[in-house]
PDB file of N, CA and C in Angstrom:
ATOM      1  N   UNK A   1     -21.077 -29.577  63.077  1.00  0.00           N
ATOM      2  CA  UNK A   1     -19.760 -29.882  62.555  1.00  0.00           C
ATOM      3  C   UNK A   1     -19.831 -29.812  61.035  1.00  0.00           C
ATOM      4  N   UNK A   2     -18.552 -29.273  60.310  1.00  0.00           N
ATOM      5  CA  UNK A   2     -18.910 -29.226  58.733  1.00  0.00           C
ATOM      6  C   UNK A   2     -17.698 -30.027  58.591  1.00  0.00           C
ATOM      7  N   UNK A   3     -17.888 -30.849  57.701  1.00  0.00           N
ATOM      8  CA  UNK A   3     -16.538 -31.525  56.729  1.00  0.00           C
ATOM      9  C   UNK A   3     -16.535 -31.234  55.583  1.00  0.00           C
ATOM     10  N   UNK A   4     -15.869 -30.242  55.029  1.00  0.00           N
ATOM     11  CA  UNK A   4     -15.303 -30.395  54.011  1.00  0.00           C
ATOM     12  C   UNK A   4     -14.782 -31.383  52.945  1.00  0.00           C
ATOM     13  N   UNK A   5     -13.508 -31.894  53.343  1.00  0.00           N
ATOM     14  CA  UNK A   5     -12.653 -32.865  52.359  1.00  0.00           C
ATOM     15  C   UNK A   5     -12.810 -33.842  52.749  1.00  0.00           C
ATOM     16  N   UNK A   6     -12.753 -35.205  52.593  1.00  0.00           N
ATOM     17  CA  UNK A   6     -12.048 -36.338  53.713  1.00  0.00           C
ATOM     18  C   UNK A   6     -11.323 -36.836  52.431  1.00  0.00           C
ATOM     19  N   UNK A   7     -10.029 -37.502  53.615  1.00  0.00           N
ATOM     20  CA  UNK A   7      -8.813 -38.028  52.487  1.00  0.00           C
ATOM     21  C   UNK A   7      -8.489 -39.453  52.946  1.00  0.00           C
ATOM     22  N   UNK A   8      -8.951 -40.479  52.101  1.00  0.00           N
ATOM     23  CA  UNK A   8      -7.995 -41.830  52.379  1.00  0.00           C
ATOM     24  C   UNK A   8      -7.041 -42.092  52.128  1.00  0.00           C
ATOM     25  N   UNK A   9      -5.717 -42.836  53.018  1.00  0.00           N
ATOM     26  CA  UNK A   9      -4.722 -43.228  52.378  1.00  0.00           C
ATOM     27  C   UNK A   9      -4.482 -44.419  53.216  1.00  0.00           C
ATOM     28  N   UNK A  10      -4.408 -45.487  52.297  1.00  0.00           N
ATOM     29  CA  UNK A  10      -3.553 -46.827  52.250  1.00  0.00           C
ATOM     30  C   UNK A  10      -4.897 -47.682  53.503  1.00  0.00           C
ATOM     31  N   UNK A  11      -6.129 -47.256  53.574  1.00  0.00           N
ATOM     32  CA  UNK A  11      -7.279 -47.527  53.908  1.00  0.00           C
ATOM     33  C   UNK A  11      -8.070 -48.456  53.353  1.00  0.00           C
ATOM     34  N   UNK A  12      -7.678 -49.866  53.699  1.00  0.00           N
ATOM     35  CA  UNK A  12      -8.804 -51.051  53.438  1.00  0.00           C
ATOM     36  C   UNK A  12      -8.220 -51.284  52.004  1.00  0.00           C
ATOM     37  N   UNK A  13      -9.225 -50.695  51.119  1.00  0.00           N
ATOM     38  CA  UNK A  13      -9.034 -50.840  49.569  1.00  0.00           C
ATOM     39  C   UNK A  13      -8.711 -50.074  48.867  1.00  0.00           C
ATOM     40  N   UNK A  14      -8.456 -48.862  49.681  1.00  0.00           N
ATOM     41  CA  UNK A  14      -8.425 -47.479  49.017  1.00  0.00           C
ATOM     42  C   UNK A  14      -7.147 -47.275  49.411  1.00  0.00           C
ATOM     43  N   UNK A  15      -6.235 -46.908  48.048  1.00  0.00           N
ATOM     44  CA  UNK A  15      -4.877 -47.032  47.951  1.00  0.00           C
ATOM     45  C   UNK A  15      -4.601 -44.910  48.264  1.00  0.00           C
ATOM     46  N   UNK A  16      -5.082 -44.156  47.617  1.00  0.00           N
ATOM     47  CA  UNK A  16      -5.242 -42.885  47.540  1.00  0.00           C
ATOM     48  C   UNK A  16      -7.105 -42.023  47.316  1.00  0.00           C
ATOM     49  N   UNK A  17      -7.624 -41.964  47.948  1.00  0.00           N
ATOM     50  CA  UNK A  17      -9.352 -41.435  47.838  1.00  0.00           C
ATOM     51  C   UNK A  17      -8.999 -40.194  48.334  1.00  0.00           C
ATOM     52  N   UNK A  18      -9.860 -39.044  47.927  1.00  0.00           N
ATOM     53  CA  UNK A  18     -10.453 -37.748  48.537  1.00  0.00           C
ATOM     54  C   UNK A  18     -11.958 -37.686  47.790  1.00  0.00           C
ATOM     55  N   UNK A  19     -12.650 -37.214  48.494  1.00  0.00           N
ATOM     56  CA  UNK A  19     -14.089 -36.479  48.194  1.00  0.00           C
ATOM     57  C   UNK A  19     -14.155 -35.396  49.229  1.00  0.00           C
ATOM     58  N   UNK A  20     -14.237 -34.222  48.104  1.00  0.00           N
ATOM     59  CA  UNK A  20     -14.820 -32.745  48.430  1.00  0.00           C
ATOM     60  C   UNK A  20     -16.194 -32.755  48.620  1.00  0.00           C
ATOM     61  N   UNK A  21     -16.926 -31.994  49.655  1.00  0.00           N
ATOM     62  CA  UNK A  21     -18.375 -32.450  50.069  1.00  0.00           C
ATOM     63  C   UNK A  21     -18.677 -30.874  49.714  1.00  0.00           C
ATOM     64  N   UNK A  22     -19.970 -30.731  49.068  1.00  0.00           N
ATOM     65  CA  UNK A  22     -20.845 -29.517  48.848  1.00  0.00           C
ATOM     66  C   UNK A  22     -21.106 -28.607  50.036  1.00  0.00           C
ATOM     67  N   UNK A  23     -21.314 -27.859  50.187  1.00  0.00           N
ATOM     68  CA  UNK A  23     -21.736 -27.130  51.213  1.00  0.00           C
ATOM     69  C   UNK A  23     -23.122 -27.314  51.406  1.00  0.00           C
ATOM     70  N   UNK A  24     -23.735 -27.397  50.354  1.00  0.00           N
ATOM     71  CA  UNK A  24     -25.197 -27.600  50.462  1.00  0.00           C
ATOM     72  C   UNK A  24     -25.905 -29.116  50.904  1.00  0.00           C
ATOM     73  N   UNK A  25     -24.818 -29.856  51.013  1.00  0.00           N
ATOM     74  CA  UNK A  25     -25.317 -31.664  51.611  1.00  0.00           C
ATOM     75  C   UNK A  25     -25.071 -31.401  52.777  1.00  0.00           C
ATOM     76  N   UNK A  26     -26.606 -32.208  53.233  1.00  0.00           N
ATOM     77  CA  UNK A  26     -26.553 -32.450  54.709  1.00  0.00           C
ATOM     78  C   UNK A  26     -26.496 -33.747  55.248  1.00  0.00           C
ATOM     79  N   UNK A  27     -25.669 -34.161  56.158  1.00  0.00           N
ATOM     80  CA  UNK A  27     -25.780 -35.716  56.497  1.00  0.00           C
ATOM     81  C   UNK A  27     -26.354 -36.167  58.172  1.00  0.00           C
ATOM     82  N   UNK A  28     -26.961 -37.102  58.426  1.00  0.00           N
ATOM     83  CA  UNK A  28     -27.464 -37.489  59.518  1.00  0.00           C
ATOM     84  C   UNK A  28     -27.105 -38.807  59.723  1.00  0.00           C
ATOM     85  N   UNK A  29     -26.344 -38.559  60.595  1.00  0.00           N
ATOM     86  CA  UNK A  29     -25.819 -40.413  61.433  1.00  0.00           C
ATOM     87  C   UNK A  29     -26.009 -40.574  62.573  1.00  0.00           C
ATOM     88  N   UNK A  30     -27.344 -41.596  62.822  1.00  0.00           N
ATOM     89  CA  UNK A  30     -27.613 -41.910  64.366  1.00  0.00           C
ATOM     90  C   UNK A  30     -27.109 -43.077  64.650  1.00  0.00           C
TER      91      UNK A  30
END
């Protein structure tokens, strides 16, 4: 799976967030 963007809105504390993710980061969640 690739993600690109992710966008918060009106989330917890986060009134407006985006982070653009590199192509070159890799992430691992077990």
């Amino acid at each position: 799976m690739f993600i690109k963007k992710l966008h918060l809105q009106n989330f917890r504390c986060y009134r407006d967030f985006t982070i653009e993710f590199s192509p070159k980061l890799t992430v691992i969640v077990a």
